[in-house]
C-alpha atoms as a PDB file:
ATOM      1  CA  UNK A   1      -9.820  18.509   4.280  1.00  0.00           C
ATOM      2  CA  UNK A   2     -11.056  14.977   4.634  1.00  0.00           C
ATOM      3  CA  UNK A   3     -14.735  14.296   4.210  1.00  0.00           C
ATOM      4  CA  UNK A   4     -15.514  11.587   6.768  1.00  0.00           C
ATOM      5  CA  UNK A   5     -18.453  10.089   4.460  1.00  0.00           C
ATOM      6  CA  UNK A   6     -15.904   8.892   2.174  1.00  0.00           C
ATOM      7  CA  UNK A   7     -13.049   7.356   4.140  1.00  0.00           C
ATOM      8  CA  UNK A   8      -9.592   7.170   3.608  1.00  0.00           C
ATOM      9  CA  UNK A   9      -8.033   3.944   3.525  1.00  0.00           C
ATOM     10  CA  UNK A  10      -4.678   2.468   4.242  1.00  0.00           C
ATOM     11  CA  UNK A  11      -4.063  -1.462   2.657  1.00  0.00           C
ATOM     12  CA  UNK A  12      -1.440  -3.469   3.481  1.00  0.00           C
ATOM     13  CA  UNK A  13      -1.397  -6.136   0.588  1.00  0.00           C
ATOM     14  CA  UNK A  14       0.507  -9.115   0.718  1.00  0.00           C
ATOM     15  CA  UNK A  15       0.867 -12.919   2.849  1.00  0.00           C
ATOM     16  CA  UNK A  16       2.976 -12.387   6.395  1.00  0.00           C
ATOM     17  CA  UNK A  17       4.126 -16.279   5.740  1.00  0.00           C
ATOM     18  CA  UNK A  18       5.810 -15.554   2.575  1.00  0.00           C
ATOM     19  CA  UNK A  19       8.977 -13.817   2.886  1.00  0.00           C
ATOM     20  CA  UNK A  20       8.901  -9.966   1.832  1.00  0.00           C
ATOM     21  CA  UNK A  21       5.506 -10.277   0.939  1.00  0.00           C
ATOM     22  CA  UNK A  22       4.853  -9.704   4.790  1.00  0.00           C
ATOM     23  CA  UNK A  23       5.664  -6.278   3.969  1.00  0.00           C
ATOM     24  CA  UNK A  24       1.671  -4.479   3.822  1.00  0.00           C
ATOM     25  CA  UNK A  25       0.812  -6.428   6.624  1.00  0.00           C
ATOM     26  CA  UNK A  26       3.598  -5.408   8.678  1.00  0.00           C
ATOM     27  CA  UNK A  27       3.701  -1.971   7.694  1.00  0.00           C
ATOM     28  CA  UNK A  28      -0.861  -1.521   9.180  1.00  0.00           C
ATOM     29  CA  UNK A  29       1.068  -2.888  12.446  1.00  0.00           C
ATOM     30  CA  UNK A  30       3.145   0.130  12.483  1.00  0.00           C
ATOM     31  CA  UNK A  31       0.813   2.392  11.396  1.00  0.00           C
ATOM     32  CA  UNK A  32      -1.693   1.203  14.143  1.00  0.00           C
ATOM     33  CA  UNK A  33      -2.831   3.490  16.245  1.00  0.00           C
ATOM     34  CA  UNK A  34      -1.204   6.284  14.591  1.00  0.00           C
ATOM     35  CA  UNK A  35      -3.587   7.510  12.445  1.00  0.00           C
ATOM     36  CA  UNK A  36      -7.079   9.236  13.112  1.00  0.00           C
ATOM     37  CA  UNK A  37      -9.836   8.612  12.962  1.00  0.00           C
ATOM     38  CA  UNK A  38     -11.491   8.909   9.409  1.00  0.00           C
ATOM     39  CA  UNK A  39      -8.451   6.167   8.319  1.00  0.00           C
ATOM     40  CA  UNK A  40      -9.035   3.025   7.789  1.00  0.00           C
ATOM     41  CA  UNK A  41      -6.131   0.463   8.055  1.00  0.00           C
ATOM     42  CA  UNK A  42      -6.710  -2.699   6.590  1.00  0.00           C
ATOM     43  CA  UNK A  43      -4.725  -6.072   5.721  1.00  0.00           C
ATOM     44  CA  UNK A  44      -5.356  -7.425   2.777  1.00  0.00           C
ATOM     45  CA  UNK A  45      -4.583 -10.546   0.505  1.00  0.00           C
ATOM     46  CA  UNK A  46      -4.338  -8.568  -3.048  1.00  0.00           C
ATOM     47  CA  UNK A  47      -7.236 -10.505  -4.110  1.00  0.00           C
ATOM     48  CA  UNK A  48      -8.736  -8.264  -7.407  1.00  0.00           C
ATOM     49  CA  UNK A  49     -12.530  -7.731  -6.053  1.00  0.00           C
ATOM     50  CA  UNK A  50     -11.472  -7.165  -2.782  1.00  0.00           C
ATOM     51  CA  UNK A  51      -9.210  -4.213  -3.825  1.00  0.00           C
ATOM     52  CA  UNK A  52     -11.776  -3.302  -6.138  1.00  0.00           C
ATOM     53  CA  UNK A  53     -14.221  -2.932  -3.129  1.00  0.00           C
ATOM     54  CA  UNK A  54     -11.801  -1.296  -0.797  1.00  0.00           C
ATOM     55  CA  UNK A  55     -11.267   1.358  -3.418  1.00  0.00           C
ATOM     56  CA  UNK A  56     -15.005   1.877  -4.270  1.00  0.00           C
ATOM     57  CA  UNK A  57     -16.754   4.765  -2.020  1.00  0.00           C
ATOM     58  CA  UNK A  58     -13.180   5.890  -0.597  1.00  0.00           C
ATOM     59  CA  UNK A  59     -11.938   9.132  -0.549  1.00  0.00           C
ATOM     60  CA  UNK A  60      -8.145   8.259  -0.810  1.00  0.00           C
ATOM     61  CA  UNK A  61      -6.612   4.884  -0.914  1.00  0.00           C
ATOM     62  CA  UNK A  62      -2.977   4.257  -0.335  1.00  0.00           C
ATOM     63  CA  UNK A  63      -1.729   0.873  -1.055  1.00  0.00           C
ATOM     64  CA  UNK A  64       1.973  -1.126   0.082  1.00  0.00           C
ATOM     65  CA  UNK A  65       2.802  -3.948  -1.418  1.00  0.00           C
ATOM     66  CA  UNK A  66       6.474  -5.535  -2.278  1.00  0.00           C
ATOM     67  CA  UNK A  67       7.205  -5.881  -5.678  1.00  0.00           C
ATOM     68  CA  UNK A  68       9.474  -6.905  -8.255  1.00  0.00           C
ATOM     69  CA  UNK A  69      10.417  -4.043 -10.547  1.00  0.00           C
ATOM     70  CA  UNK A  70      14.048  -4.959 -11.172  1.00  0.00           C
ATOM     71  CA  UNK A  71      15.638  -2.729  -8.353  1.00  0.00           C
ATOM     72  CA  UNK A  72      17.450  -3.636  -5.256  1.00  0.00           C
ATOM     73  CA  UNK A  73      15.694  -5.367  -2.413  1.00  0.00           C
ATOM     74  CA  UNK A  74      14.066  -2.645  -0.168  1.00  0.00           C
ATOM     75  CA  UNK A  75      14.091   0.260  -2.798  1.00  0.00           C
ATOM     76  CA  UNK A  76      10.878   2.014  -2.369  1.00  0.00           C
ATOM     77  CA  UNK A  77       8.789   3.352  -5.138  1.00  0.00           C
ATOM     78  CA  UNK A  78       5.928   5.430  -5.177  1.00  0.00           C
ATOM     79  CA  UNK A  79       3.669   5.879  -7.705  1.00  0.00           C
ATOM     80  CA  UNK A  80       0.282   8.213  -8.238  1.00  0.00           C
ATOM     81  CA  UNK A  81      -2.148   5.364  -9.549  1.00  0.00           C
ATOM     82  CA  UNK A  82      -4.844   8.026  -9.858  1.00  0.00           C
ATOM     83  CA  UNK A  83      -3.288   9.815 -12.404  1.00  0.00           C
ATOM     84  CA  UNK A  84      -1.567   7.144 -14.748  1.00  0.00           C
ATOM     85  CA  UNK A  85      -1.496   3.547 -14.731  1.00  0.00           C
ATOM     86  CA  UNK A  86       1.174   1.920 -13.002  1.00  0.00           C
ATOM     87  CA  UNK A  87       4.125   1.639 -14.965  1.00  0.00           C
ATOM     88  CA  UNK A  88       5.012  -1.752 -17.190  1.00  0.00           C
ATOM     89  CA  UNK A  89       8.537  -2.617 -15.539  1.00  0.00           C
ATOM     90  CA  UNK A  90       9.514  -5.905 -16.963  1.00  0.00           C
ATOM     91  CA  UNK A  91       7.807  -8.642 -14.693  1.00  0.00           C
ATOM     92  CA  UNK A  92       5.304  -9.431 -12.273  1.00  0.00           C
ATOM     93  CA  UNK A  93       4.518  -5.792 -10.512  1.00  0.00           C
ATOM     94  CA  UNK A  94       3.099  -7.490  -7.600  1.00  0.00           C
ATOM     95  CA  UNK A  95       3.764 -10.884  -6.403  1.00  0.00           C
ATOM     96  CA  UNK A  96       0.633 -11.468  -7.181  1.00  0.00           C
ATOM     97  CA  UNK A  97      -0.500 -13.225 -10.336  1.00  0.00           C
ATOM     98  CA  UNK A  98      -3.573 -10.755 -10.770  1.00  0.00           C
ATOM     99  CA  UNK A  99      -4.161  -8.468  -8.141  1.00  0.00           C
ATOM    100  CA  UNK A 100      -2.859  -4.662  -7.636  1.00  0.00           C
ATOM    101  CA  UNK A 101      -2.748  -3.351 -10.990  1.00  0.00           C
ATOM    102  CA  UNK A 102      -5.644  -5.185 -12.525  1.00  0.00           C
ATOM    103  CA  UNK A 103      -7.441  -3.701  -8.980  1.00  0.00           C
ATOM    104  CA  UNK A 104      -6.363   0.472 -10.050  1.00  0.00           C
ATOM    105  CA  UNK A 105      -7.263  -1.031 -13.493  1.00  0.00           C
ATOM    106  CA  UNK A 106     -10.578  -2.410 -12.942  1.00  0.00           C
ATOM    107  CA  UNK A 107     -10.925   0.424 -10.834  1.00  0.00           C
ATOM    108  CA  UNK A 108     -10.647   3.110 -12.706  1.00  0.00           C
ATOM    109  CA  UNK A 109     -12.536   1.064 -15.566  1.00  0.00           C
ATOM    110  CA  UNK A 110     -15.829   1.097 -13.714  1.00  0.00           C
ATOM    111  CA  UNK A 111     -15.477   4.703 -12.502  1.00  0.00           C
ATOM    112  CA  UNK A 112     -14.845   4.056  -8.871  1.00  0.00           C
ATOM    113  CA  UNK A 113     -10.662   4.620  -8.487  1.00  0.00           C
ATOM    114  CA  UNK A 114     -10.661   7.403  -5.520  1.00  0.00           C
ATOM    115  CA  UNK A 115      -9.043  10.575  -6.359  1.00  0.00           C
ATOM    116  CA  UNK A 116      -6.114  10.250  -4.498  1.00  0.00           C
ATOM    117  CA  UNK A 117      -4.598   6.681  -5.057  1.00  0.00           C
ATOM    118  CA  UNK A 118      -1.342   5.720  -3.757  1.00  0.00           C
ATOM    119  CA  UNK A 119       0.951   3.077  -4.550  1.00  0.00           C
ATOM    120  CA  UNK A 120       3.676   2.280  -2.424  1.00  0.00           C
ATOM    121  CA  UNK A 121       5.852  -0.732  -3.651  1.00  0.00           C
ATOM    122  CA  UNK A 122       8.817  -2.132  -1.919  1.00  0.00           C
ATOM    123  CA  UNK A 123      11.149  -4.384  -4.056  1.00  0.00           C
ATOM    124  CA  UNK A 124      11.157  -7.449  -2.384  1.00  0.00           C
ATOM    125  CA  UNK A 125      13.900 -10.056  -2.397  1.00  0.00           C
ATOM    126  CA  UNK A 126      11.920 -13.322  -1.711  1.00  0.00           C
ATOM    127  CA  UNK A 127       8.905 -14.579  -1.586  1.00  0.00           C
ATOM    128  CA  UNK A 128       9.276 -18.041  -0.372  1.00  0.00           C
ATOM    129  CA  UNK A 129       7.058 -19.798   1.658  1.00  0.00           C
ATOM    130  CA  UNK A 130       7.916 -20.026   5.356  1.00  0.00           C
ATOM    131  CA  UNK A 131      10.783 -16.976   5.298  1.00  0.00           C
ATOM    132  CA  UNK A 132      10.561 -14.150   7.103  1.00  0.00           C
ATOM    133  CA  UNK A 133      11.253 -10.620   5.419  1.00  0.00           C
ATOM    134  CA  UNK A 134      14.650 -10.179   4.679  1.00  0.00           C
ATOM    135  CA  UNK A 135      17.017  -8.001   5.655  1.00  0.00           C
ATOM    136  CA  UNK A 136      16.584  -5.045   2.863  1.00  0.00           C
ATOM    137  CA  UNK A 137      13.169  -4.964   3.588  1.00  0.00           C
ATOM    138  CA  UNK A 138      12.437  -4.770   7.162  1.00  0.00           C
ATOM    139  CA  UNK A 139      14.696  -1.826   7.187  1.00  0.00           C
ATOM    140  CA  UNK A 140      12.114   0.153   4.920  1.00  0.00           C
ATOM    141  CA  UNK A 141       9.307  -0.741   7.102  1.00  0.00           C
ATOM    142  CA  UNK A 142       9.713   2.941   9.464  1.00  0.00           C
ATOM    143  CA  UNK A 143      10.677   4.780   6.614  1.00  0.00           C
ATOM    144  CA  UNK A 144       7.596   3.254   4.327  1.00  0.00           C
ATOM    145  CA  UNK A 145       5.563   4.038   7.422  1.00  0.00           C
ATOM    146  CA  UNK A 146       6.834   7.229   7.517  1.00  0.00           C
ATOM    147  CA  UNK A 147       6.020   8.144   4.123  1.00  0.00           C
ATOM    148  CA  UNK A 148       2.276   6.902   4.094  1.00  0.00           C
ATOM    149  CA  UNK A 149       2.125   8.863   7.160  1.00  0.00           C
ATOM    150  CA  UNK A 150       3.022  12.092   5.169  1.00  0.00           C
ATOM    151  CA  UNK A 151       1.029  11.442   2.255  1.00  0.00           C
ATOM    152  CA  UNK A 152      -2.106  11.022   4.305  1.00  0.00           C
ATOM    153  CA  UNK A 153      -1.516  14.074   6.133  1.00  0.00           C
ATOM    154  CA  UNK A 154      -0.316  15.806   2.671  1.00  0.00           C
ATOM    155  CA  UNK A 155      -3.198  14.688   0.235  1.00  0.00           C
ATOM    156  CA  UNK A 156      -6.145  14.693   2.812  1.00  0.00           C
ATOM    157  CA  UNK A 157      -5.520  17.393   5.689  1.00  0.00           C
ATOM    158  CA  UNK A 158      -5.768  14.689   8.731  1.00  0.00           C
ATOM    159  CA  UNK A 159      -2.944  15.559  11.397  1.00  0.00           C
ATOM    160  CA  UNK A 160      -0.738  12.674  11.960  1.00  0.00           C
ATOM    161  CA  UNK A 161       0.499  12.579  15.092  1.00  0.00           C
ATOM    162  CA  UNK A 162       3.611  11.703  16.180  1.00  0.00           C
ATOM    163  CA  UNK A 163       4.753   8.382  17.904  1.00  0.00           C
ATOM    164  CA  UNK A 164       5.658   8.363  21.426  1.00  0.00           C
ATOM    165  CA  UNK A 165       8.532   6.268  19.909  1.00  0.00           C
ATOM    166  CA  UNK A 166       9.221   8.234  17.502  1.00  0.00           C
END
């Protein structure tokens, strides 16, 4: 069960002007409103200290960001950042010069990675400057919504209720 001292946290990382990094961002709209309480939804630039703060005192954190891991645009992939580091997969993991991996790194470095840390990266296709997501991606968005959803309600105990659009 969740202890409310400690909060859980939800962070959407990424830039909603540059292409499929629009994805976090886009993904706390959806999950607005949908969650209780004791969670925290917050948009975020992937800036390292900011993660690192966002992560420090927190009960869970579960992080979306796109990615480029070498898959095909809108593949999702999540990983369990509290138990390993995220994997090396040939490239930038973030399209972010330093930012989510150096944030679980730092993290867990100075003792303050939460127990439950989620990663949930999207593979994006662009990340140009003035274009919106493309197609691949905005179709993950409800099923990437979905899945934080179930985590949340899986790792902590919060009930997650269900959409009137749903």
């Amino acid at each position: 069960m969740s202890d409310v001292s400690r909060p859980i946290r939800v962070v959407g990382i990424g830039n909603r002007d540059r292409g499929d990094d629009a994805l976090g961002p886009l993904v706390m709209d959806a999950l607005d409103d949908r969650l209780p309480v004791p969670v925290d939804v917050v948009e975020h630039s992937g800036e390292v200290a900011g993660l690192v703060d966002l992560m420090t005192g927190a009960e869970a954190v579960y992080l979306v960001d796109a990615a480029v891991m070498g898959l095909e645009p809108g593949h999702l992939r999540v990983f369990d950042a509290s138990a390993a580091p995220l994997p090396a997969l040939g490239g930038a993991f973030s399209s972010h010069a330093l930012g989510l991996s150096e944030a679980i790194e730092l993290s867990r470095a100075l003792n303050v990675l939460p127990p439950v840390c989620r990663v949930f990266a999207v593979e994006a296709a662009s990340f140009e400057v003035g274009d919106g997501l493309s197609k691949p991606v905005a179709d993950t968005i409800p099923g990437v919504t979905q899945a934080v959803m179930d985590a949340i309600e899986k790792d902590t105990g919060c009930r997650i209720q269900e959409s009137d659009d749903a």
